[in-house]
PDB file of N, CA and C in Angstrom:
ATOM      1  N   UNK A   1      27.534 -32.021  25.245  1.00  0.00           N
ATOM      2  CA  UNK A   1      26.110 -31.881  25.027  1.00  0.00           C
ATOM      3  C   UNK A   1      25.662 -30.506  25.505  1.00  0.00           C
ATOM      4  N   UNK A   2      24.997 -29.706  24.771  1.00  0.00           N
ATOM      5  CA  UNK A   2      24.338 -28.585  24.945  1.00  0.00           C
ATOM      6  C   UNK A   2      23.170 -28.667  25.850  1.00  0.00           C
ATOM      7  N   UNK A   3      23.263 -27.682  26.983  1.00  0.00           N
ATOM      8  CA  UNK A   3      22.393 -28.190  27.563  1.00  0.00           C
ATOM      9  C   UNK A   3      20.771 -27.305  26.727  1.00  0.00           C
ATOM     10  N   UNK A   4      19.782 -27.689  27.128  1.00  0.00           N
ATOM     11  CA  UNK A   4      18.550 -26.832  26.574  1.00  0.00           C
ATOM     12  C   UNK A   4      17.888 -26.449  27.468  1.00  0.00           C
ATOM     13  N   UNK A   5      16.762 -25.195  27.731  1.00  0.00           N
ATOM     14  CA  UNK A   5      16.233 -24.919  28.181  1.00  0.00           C
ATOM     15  C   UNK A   5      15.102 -25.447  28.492  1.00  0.00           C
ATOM     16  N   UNK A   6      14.371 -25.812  29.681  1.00  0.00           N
ATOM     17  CA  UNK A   6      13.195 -26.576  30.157  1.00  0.00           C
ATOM     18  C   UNK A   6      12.078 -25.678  29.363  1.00  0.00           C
ATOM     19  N   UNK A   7      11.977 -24.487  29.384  1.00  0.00           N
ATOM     20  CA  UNK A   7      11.194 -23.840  28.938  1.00  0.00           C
ATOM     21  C   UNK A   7      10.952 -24.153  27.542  1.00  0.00           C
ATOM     22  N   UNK A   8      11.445 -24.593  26.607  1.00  0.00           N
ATOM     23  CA  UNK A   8      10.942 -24.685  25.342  1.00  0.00           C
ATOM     24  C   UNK A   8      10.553 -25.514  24.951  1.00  0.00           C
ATOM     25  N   UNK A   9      10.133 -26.476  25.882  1.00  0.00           N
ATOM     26  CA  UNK A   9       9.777 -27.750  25.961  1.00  0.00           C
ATOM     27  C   UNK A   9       8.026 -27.964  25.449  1.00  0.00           C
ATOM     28  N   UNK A  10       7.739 -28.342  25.135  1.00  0.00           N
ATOM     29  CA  UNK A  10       6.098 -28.191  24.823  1.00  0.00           C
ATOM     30  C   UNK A  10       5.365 -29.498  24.737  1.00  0.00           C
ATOM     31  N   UNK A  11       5.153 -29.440  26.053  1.00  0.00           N
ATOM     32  CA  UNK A  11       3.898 -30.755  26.334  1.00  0.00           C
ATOM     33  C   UNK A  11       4.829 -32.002  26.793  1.00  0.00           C
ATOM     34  N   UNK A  12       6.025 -31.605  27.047  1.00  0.00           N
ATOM     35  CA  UNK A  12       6.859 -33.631  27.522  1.00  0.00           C
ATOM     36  C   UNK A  12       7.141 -32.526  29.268  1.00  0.00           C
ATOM     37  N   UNK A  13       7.000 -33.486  30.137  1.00  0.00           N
ATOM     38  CA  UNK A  13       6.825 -32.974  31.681  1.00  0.00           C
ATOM     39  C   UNK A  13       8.379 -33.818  32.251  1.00  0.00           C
ATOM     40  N   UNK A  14       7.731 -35.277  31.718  1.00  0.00           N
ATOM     41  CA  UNK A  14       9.028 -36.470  32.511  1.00  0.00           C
ATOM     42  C   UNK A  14       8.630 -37.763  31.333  1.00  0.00           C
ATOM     43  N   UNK A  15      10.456 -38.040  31.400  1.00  0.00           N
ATOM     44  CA  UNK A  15       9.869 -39.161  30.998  1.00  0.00           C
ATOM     45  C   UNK A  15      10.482 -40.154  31.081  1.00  0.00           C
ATOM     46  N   UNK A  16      10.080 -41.662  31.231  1.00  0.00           N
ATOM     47  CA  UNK A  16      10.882 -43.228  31.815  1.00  0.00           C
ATOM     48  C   UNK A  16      11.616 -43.466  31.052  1.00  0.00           C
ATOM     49  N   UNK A  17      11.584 -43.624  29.917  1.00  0.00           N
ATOM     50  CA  UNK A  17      13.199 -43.825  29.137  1.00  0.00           C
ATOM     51  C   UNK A  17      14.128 -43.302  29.220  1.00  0.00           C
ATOM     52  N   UNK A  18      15.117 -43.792  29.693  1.00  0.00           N
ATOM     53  CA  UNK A  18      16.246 -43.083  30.212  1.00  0.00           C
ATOM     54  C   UNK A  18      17.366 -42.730  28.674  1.00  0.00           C
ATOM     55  N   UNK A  19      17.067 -43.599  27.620  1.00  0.00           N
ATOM     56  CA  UNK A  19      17.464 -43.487  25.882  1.00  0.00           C
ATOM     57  C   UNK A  19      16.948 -41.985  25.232  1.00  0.00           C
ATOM     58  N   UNK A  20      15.600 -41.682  26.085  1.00  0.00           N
ATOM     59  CA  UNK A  20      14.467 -40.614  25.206  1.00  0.00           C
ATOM     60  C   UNK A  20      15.718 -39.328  25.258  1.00  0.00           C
ATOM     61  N   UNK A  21      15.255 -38.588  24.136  1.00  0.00           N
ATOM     62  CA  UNK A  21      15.879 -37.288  23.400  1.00  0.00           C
ATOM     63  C   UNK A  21      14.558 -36.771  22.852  1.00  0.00           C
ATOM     64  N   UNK A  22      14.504 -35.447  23.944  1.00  0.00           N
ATOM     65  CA  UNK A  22      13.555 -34.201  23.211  1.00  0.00           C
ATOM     66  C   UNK A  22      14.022 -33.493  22.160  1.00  0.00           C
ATOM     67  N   UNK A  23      13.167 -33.544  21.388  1.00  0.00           N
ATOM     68  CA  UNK A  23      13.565 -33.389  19.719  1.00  0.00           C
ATOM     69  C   UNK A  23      12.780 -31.657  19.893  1.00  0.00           C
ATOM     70  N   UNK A  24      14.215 -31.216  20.031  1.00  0.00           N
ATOM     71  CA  UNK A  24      13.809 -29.488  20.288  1.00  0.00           C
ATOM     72  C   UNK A  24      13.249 -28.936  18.845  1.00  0.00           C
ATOM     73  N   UNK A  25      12.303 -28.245  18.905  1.00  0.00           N
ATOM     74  CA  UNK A  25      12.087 -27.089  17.315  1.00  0.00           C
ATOM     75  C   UNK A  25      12.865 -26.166  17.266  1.00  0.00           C
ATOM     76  N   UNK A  26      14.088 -26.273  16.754  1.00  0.00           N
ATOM     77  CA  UNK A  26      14.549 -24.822  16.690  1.00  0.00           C
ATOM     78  C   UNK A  26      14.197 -23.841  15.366  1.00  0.00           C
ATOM     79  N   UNK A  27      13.880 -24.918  14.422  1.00  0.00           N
ATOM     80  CA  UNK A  27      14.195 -24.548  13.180  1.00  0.00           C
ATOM     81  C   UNK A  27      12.649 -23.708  12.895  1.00  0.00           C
ATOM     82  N   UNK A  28      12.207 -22.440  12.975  1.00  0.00           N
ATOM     83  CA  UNK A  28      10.767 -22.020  13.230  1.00  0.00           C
ATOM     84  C   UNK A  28      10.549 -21.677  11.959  1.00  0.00           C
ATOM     85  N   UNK A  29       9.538 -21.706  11.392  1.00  0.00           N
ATOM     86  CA  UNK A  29       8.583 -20.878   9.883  1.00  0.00           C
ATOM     87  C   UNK A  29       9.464 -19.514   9.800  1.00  0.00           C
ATOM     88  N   UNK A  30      10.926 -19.593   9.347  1.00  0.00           N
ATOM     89  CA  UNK A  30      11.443 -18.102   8.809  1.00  0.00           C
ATOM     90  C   UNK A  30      11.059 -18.101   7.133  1.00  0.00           C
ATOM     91  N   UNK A  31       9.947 -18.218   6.835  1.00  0.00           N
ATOM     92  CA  UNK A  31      10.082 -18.147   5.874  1.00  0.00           C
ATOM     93  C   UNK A  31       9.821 -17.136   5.055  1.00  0.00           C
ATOM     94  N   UNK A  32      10.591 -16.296   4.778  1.00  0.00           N
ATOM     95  CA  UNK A  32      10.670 -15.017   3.921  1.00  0.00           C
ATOM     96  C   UNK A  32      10.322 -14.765   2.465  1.00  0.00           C
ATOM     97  N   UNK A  33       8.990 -13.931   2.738  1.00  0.00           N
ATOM     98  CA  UNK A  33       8.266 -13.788   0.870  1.00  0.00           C
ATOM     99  C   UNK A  33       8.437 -12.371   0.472  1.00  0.00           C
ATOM    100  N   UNK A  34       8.761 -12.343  -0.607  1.00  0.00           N
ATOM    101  CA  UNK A  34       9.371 -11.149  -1.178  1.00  0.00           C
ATOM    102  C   UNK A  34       8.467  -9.958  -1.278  1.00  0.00           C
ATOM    103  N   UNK A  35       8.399  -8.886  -1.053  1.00  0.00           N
ATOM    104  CA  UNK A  35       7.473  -7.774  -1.267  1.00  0.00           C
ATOM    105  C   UNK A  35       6.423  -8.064  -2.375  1.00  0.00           C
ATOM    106  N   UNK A  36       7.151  -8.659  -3.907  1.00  0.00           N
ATOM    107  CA  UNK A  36       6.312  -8.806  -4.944  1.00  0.00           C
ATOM    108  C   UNK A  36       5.416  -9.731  -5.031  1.00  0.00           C
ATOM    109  N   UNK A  37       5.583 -11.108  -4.517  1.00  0.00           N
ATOM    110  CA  UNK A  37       4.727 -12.025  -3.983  1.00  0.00           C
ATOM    111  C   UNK A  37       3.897 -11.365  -2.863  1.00  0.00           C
ATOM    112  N   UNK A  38       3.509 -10.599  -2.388  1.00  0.00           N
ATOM    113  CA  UNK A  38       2.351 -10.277  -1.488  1.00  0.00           C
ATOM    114  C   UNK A  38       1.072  -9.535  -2.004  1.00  0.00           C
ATOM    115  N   UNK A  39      -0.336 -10.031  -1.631  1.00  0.00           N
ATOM    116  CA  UNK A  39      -0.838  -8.964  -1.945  1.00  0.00           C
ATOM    117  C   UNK A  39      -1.645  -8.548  -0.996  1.00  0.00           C
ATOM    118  N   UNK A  40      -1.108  -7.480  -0.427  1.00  0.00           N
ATOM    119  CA  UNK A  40      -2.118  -6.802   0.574  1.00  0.00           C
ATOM    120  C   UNK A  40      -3.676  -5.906   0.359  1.00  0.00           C
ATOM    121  N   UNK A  41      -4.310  -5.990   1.087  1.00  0.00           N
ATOM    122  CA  UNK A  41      -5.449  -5.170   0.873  1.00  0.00           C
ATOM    123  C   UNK A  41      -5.682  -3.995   1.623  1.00  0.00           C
ATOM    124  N   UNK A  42      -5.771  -2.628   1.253  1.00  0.00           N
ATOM    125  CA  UNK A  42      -6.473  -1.784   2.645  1.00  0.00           C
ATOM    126  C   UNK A  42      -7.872  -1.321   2.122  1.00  0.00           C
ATOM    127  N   UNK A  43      -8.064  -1.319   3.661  1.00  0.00           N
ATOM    128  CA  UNK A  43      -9.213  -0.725   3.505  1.00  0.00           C
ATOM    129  C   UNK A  43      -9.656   0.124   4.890  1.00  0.00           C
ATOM    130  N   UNK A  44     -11.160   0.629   4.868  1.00  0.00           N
ATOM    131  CA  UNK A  44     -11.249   1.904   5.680  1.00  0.00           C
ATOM    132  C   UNK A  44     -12.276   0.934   6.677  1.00  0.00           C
ATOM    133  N   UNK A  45     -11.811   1.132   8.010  1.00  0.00           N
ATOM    134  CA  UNK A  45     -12.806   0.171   8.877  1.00  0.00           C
ATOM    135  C   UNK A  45     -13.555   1.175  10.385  1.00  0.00           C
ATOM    136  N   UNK A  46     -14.745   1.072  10.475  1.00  0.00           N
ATOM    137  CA  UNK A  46     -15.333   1.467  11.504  1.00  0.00           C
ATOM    138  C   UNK A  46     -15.894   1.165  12.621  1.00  0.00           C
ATOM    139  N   UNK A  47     -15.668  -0.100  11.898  1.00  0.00           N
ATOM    140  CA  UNK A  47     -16.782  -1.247  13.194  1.00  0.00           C
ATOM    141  C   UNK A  47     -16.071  -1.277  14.342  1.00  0.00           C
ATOM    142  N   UNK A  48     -16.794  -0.848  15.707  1.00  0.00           N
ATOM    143  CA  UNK A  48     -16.549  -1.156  16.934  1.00  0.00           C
ATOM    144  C   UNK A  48     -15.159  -0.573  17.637  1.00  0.00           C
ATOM    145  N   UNK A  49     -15.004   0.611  17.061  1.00  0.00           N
ATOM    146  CA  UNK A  49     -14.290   1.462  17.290  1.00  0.00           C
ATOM    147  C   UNK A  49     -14.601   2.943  17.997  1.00  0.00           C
ATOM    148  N   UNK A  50     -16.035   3.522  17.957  1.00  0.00           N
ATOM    149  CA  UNK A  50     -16.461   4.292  18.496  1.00  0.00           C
ATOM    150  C   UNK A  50     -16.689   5.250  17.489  1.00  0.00           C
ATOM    151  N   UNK A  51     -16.516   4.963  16.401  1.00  0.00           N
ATOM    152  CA  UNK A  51     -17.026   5.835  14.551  1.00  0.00           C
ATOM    153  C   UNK A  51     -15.722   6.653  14.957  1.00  0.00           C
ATOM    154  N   UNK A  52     -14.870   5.967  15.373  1.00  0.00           N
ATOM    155  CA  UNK A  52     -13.334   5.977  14.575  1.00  0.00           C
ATOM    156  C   UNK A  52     -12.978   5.297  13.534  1.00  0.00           C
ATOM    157  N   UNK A  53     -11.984   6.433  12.523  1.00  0.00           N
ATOM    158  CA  UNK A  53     -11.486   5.122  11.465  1.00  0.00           C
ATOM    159  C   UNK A  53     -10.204   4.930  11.180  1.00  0.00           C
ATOM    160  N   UNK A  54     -10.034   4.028  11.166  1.00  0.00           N
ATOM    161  CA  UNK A  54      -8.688   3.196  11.456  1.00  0.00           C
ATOM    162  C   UNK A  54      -8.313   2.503   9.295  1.00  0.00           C
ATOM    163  N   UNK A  55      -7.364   3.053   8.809  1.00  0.00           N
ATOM    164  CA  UNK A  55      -6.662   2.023   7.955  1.00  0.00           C
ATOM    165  C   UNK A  55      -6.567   0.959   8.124  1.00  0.00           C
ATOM    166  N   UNK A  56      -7.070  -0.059   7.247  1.00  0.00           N
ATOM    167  CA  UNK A  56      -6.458  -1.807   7.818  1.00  0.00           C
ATOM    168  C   UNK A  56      -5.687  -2.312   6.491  1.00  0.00           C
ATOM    169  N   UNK A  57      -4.501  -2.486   6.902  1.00  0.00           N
ATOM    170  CA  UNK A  57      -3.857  -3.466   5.559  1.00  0.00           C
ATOM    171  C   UNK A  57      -3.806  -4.701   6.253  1.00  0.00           C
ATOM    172  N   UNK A  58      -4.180  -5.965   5.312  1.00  0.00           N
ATOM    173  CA  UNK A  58      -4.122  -7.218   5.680  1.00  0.00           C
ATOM    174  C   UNK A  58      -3.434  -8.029   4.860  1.00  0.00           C
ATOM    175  N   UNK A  59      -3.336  -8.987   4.691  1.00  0.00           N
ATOM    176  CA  UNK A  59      -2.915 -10.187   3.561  1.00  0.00           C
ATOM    177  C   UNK A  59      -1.033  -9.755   3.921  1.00  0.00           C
ATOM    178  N   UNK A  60      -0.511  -9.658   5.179  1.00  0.00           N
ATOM    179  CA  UNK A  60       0.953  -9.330   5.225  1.00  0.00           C
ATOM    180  C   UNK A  60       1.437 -11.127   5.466  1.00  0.00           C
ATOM    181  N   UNK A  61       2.331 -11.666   4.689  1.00  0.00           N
ATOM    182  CA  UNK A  61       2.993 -12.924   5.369  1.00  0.00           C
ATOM    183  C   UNK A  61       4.524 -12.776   5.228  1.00  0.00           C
ATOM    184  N   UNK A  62       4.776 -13.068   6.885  1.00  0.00           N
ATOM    185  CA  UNK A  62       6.133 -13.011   7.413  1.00  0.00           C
ATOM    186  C   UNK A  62       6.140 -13.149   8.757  1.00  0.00           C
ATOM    187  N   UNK A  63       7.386 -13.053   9.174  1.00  0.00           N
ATOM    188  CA  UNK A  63       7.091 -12.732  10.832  1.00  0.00           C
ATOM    189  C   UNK A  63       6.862 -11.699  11.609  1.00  0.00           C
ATOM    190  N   UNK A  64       6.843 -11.220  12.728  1.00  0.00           N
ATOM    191  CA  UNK A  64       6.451 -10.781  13.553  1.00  0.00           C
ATOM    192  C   UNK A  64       7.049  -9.312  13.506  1.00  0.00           C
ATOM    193  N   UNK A  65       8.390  -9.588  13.355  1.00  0.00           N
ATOM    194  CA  UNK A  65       9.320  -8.536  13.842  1.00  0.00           C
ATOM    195  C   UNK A  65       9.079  -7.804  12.139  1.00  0.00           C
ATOM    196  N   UNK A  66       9.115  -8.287  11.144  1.00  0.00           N
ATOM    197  CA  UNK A  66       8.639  -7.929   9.578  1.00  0.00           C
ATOM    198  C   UNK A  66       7.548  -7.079   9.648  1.00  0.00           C
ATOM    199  N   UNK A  67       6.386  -7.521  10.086  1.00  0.00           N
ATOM    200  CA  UNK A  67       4.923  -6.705  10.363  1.00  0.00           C
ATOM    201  C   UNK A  67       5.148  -5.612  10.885  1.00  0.00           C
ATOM    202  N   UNK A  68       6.033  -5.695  12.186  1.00  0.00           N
ATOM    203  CA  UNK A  68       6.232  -4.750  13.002  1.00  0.00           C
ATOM    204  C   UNK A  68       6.646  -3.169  12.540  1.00  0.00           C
ATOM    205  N   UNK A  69       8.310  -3.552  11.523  1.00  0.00           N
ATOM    206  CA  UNK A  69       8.936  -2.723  11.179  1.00  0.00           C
ATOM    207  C   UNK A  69       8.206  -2.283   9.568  1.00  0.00           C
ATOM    208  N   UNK A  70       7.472  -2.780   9.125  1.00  0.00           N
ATOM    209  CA  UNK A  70       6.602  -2.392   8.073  1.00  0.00           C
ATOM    210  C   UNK A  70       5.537  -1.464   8.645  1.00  0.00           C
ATOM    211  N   UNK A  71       4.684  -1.749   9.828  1.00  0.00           N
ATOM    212  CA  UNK A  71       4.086  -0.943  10.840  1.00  0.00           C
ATOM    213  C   UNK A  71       4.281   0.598  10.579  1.00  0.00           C
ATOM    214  N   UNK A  72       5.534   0.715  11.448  1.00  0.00           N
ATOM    215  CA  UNK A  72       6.635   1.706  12.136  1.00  0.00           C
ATOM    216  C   UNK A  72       6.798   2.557  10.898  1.00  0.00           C
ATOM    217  N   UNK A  73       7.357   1.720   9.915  1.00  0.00           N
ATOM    218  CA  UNK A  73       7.889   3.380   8.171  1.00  0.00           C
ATOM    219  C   UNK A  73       6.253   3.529   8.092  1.00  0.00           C
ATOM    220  N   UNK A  74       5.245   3.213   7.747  1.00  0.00           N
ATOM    221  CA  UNK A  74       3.658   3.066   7.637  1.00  0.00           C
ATOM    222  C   UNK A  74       3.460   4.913   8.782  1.00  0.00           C
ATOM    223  N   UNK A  75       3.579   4.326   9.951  1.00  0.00           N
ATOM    224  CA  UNK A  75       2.711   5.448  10.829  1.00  0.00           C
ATOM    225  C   UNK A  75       4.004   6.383  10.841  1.00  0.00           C
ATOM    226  N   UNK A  76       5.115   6.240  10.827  1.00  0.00           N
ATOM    227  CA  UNK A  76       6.011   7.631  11.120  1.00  0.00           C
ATOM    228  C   UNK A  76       5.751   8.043   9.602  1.00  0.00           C
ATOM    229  N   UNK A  77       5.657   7.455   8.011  1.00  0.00           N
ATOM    230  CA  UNK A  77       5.378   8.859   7.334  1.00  0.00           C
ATOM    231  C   UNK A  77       4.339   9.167   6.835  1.00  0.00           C
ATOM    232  N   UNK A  78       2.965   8.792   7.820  1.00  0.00           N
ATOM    233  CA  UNK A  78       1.860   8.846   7.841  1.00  0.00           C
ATOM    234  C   UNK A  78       1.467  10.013   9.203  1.00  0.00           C
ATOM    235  N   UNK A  79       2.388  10.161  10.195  1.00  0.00           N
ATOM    236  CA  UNK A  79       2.512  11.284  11.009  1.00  0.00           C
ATOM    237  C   UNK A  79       1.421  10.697  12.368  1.00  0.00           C
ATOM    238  N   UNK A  80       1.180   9.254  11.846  1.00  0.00           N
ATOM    239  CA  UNK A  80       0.115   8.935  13.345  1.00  0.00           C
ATOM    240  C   UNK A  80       0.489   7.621  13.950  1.00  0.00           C
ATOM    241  N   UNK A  81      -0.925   7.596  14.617  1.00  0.00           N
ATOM    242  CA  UNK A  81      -0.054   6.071  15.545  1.00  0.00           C
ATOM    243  C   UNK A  81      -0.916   5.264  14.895  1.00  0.00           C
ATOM    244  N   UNK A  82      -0.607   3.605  15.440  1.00  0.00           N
ATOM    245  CA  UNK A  82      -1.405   2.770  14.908  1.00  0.00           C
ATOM    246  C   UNK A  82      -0.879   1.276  15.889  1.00  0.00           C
ATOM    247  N   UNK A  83      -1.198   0.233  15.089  1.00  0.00           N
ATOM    248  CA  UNK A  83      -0.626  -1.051  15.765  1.00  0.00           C
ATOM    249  C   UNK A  83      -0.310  -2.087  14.707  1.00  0.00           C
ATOM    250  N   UNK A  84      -0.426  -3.068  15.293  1.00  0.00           N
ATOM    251  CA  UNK A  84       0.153  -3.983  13.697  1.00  0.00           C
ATOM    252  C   UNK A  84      -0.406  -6.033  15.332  1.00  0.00           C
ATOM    253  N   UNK A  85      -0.964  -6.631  14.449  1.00  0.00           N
ATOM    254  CA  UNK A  85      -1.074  -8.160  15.074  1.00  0.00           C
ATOM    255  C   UNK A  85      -2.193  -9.100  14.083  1.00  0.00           C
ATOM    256  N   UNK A  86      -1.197 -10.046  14.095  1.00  0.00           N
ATOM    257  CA  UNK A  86      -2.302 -10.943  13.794  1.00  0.00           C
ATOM    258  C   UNK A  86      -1.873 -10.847  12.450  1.00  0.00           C
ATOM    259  N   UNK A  87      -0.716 -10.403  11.792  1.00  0.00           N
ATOM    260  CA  UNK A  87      -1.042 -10.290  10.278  1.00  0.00           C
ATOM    261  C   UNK A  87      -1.156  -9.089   9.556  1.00  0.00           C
ATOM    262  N   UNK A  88      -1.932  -8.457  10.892  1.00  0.00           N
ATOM    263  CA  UNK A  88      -2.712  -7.299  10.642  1.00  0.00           C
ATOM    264  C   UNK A  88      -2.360  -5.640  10.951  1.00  0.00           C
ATOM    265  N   UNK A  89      -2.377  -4.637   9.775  1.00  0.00           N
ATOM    266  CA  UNK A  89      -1.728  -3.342   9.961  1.00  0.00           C
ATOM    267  C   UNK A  89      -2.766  -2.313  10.454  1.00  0.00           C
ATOM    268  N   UNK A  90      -2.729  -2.170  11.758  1.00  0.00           N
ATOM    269  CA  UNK A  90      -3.936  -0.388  11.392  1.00  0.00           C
ATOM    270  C   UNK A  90      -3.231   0.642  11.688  1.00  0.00           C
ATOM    271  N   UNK A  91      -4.068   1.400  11.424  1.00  0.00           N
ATOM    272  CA  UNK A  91      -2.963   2.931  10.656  1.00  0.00           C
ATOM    273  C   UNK A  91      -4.697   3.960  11.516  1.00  0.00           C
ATOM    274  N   UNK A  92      -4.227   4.918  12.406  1.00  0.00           N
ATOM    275  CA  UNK A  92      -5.508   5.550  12.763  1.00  0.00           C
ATOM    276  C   UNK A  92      -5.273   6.502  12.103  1.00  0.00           C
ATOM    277  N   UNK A  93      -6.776   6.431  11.080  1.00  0.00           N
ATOM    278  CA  UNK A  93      -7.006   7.898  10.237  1.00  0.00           C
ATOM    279  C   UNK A  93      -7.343   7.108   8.973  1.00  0.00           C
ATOM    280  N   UNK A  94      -7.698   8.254   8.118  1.00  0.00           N
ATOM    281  CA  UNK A  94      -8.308   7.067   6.719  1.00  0.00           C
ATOM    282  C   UNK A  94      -6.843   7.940   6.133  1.00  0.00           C
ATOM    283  N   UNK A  95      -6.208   6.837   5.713  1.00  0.00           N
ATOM    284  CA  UNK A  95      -4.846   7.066   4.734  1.00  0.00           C
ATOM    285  C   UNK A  95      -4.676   6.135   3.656  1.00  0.00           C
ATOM    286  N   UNK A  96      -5.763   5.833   3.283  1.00  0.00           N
ATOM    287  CA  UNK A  96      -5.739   4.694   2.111  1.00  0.00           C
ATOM    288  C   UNK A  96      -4.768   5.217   0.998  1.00  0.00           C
ATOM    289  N   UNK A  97      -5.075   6.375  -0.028  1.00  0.00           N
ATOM    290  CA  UNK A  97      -4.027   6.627  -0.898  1.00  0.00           C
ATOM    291  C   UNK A  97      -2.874   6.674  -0.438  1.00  0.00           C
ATOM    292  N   UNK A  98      -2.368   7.450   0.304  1.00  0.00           N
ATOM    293  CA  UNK A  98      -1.188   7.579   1.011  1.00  0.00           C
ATOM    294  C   UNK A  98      -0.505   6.191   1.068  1.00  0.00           C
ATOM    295  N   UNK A  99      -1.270   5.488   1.663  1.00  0.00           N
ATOM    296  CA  UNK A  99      -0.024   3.782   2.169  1.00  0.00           C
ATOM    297  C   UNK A  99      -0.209   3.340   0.760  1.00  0.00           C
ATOM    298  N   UNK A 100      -1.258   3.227   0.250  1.00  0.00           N
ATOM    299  CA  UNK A 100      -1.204   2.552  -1.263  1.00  0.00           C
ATOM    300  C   UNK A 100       0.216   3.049  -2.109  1.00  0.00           C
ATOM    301  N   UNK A 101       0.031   4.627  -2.267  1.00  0.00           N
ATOM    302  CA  UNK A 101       1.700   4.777  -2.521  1.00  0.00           C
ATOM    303  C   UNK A 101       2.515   4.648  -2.092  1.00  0.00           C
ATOM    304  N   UNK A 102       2.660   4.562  -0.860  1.00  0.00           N
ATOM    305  CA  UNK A 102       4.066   3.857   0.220  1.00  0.00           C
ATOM    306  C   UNK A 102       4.268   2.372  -0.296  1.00  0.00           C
ATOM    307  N   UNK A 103       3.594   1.525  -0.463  1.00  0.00           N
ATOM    308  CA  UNK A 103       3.657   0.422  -0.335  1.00  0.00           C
ATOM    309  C   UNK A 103       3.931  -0.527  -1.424  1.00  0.00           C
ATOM    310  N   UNK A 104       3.224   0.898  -2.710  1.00  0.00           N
ATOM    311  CA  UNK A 104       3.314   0.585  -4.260  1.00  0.00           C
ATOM    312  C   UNK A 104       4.745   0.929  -4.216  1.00  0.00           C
ATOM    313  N   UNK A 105       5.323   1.441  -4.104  1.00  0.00           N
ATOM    314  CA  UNK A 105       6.705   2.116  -4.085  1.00  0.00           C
ATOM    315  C   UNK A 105       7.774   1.151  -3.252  1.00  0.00           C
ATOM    316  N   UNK A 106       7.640   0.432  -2.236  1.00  0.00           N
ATOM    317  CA  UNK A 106       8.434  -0.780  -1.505  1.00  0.00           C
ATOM    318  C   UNK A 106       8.056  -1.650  -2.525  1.00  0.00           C
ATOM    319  N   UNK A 107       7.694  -2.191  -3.320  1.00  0.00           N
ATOM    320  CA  UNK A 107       7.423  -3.372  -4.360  1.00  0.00           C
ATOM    321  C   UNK A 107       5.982  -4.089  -3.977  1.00  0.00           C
ATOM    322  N   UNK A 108       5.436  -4.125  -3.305  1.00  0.00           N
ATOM    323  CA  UNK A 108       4.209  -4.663  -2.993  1.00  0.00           C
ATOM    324  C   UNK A 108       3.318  -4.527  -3.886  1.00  0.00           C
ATOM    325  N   UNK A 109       2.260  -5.519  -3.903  1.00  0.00           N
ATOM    326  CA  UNK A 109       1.071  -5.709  -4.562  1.00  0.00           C
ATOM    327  C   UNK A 109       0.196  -4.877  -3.937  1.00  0.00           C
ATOM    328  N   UNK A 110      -0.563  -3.998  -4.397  1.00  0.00           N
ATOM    329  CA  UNK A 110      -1.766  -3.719  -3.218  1.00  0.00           C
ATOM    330  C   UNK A 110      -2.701  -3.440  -3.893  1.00  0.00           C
ATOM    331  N   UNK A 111      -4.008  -3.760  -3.110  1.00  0.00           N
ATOM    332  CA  UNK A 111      -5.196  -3.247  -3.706  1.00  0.00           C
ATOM    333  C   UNK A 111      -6.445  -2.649  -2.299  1.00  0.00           C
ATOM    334  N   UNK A 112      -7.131  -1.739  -3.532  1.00  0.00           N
ATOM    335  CA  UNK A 112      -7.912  -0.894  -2.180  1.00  0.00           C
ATOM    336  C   UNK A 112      -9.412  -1.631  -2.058  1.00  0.00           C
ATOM    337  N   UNK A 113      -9.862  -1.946  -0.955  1.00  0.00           N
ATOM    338  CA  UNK A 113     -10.559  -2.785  -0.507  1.00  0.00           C
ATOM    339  C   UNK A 113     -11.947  -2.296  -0.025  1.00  0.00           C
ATOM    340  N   UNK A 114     -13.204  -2.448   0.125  1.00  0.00           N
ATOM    341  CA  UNK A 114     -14.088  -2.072   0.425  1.00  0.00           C
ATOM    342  C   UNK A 114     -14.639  -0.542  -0.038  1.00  0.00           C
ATOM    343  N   UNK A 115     -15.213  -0.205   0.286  1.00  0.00           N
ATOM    344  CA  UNK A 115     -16.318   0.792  -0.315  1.00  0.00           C
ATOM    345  C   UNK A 115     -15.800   2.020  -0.034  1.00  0.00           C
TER     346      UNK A 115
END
């Protein structure tokens, strides 16, 4: 028997059946959608930033580490920094054409968003 880690346990503390088996999740939402199935949106955002503007691409589905490294090619050949959570890409600087062709060019859907 493998033992498991207490830590991944979620919400069982103890329990009286001495029969009971924690039914571990290993198996997590990898579920991988193809560049062409996506459609992202950017757009140019100002709000509550200090009338900084920040790129936002949204509509990304995948995981974490996916967002991330989509992020990363995004701001290194965009020459700036940015962040990526929640789904969510910002890119500091208005680079809307720019990622639109980056992104048109990886197979993605994209469309430019707001005003």
């Amino acid at each position: 028997m493998v033992k498991k880690s207490h830590k991944k346990r979620s919400g069982i503390v103890f329990s009286t059946d001495p029969d009971y088996e924690y039914d571990y999740n290993d198996s997590q939402s990898t579920e991988i959608v193809a560049p062409s199935h996506q459609d992202l949106r950017i757009q140019l955002d100002k709000k509550s930033r200090g009338g900084k503007q920040v790129t936002l691409i949204t509509g990304f589905i995948g995981n974490d580490n996916d967002l991330k490294t989509l992020a990363k090619e995004l701001k290194s050949k965009c020459g700036v920094g940015g962040s990526s959570k929640n789904g969510e890409i910002l890119i500091q600087g208005d680079f809307r054409k720019r990622i639109f062709e980056i992104l048109n060019n990886l197979g993605y859907k994209v469309k430019l968003a707001g005003g």
